[in-house]
C-alpha atoms as a PDB file:
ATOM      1  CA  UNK A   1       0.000   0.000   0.000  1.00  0.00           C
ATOM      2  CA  UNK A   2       1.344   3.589  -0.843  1.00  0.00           C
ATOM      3  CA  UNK A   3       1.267   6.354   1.537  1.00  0.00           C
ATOM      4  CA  UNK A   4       1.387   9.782   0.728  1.00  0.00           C
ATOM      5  CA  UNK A   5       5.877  10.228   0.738  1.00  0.00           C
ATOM      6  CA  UNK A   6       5.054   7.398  -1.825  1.00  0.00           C
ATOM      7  CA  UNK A   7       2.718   9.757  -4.165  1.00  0.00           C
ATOM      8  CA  UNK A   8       5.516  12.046  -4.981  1.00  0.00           C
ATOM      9  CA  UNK A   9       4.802  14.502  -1.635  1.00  0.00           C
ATOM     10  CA  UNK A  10       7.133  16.801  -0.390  1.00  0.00           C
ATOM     11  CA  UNK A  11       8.158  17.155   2.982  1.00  0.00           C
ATOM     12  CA  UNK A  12       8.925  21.369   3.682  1.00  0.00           C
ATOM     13  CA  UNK A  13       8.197  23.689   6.457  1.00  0.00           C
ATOM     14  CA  UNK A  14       7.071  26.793   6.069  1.00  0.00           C
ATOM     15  CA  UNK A  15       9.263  29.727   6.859  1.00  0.00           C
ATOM     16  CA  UNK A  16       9.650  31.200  10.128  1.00  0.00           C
ATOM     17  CA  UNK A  17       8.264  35.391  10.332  1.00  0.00           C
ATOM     18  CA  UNK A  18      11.760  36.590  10.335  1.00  0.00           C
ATOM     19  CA  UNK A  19      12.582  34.384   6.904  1.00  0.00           C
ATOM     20  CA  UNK A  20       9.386  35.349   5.347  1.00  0.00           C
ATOM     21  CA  UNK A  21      10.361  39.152   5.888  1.00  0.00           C
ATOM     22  CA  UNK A  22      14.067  38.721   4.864  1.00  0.00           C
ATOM     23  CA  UNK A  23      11.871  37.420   1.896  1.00  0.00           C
ATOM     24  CA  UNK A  24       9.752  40.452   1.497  1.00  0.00           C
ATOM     25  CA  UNK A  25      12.522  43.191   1.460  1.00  0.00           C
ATOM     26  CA  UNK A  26      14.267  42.337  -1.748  1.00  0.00           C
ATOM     27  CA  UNK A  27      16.579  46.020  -1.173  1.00  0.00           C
ATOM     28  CA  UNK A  28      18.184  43.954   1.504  1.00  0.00           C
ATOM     29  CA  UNK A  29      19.353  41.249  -0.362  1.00  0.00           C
ATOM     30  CA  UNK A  30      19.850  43.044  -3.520  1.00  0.00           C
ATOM     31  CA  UNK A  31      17.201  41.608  -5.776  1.00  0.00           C
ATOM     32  CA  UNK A  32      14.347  42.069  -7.495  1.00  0.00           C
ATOM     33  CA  UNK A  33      11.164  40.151  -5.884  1.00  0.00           C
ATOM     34  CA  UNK A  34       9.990  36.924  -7.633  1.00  0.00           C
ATOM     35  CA  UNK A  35       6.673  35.809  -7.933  1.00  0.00           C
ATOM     36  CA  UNK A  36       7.370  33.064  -5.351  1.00  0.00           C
ATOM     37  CA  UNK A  37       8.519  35.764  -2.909  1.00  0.00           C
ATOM     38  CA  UNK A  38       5.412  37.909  -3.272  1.00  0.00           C
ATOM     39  CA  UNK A  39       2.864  35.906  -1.189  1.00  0.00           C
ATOM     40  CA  UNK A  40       1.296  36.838   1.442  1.00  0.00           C
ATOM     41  CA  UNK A  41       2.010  35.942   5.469  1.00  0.00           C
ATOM     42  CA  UNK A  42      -0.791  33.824   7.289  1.00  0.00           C
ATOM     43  CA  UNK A  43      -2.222  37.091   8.782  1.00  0.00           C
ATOM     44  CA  UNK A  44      -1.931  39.495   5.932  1.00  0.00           C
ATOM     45  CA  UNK A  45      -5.022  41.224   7.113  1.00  0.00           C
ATOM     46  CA  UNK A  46      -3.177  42.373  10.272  1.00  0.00           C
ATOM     47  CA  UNK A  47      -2.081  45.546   9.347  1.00  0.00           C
ATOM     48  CA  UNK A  48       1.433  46.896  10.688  1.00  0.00           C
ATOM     49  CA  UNK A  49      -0.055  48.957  13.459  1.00  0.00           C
ATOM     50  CA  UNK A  50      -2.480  50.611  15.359  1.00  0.00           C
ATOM     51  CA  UNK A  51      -5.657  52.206  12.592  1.00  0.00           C
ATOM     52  CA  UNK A  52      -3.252  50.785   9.294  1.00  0.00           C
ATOM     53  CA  UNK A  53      -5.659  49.566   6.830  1.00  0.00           C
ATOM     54  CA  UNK A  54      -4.255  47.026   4.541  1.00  0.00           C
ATOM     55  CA  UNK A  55      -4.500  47.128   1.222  1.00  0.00           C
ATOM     56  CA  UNK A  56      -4.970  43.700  -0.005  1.00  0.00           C
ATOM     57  CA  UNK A  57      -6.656  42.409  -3.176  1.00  0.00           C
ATOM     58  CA  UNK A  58     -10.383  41.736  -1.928  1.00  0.00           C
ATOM     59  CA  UNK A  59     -11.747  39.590  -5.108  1.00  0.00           C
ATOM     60  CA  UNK A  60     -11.447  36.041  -5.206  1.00  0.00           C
ATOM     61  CA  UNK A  61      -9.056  36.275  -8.781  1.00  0.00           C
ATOM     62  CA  UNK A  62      -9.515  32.680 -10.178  1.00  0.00           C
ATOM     63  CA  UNK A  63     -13.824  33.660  -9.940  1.00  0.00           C
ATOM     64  CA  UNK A  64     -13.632  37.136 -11.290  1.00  0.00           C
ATOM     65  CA  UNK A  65     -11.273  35.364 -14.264  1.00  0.00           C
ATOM     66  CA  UNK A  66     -13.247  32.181 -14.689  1.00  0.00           C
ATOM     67  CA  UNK A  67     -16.604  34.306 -14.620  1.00  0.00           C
ATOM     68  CA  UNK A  68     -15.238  36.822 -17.161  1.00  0.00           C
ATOM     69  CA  UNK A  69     -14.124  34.082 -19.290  1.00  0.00           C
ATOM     70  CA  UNK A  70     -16.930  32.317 -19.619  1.00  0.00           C
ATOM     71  CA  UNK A  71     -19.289  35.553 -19.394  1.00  0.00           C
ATOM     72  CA  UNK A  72     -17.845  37.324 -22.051  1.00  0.00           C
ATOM     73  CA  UNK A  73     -14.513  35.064 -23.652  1.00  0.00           C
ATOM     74  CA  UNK A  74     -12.412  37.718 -22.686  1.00  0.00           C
ATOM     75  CA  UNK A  75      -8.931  36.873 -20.447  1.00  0.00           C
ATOM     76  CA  UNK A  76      -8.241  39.337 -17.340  1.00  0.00           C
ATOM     77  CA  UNK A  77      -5.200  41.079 -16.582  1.00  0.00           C
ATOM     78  CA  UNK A  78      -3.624  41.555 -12.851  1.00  0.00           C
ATOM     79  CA  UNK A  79      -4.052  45.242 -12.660  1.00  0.00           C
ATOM     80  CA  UNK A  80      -7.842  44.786 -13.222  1.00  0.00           C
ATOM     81  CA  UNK A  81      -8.040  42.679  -9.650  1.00  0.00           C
ATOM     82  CA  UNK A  82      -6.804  46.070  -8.138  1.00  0.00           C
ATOM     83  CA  UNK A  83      -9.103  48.313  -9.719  1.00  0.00           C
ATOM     84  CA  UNK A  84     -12.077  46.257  -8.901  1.00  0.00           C
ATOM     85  CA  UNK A  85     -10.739  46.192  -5.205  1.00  0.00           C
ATOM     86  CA  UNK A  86     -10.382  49.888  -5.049  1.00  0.00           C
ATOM     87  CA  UNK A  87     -14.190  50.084  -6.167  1.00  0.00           C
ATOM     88  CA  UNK A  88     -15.283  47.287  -3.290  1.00  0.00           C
ATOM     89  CA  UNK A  89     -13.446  49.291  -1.117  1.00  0.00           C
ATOM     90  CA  UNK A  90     -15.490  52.292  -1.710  1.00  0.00           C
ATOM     91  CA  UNK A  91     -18.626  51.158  -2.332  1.00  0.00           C
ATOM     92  CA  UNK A  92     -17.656  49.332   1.374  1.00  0.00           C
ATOM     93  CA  UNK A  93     -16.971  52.595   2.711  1.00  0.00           C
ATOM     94  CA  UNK A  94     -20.618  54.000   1.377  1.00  0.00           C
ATOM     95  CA  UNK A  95     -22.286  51.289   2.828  1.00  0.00           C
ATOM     96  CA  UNK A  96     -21.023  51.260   6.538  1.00  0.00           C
ATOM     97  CA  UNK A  97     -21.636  54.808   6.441  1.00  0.00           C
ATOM     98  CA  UNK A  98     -25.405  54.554   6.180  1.00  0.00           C
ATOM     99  CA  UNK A  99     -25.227  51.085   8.443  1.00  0.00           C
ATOM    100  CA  UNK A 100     -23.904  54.301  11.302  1.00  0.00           C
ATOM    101  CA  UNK A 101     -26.097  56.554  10.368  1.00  0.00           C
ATOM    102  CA  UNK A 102     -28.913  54.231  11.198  1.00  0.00           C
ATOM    103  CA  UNK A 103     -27.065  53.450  14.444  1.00  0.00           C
ATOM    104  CA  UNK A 104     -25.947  50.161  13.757  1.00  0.00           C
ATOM    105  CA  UNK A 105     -22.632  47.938  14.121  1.00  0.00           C
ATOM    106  CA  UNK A 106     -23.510  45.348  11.069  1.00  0.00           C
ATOM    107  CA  UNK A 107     -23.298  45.977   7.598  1.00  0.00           C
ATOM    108  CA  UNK A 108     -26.410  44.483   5.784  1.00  0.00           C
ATOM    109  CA  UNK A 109     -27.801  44.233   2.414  1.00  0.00           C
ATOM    110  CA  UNK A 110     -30.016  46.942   2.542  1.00  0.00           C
ATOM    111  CA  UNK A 111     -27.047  49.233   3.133  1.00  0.00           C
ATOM    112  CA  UNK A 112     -25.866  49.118  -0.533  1.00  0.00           C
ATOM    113  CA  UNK A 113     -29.201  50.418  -1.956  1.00  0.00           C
END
């Protein structure tokens, strides 16, 4: 019976914070990034500090691709994932507004009318 070293699995850890940031800053090693070295840490969505906002892609890019392919037969560049989170964000931001002005704490449906 074959276990799963036997399917062709590798074993690898993943890097430790201070690798994955030694990672990140390519001006300290001397390089340009590579695509391998551009993903994101397990809590991405932390912010660096007290009221930072990150600004992270907030589609889901293999949908928004897959649904514009099939949609319309067209193929979807990077820089469109950015544009379209730029637009969430502020149609976000008009949405929690009126979710405070009505004196609530939870964004609903009715708020992006």
């Amino acid at each position: 019976m074959m276990n799963h070293k036997d399917a062709g699995a590798f074993e690898k850890r993943a890097p430790t914070i201070a690798e994955w940031q030694k990672e990140q800053n390519p001006t300290a090693m001397g390089t340009s990034p590579s695509p391998k070295n551009m993903a994101s840490p397990p809590n991405a969505g932390a912010g660096t500090g007290p009221g930072s906002i990150p600004h992270d892609i907030l589609v889901v890019v293999s949908k928004t691709k897959d649904y514009v392919r099939a949609k319309h037969s067209l193929n979807t560049s990077q820089e469109v994932m950015e544009v379209l989170s730029d637009r969430l964000r502020s149609i976000l931001d008009d949405a929690s507004k009126r979710a405070l002005q009505d004196g609530r704490k939870t964004l609903m449906d009715r708020d992006f009318r």
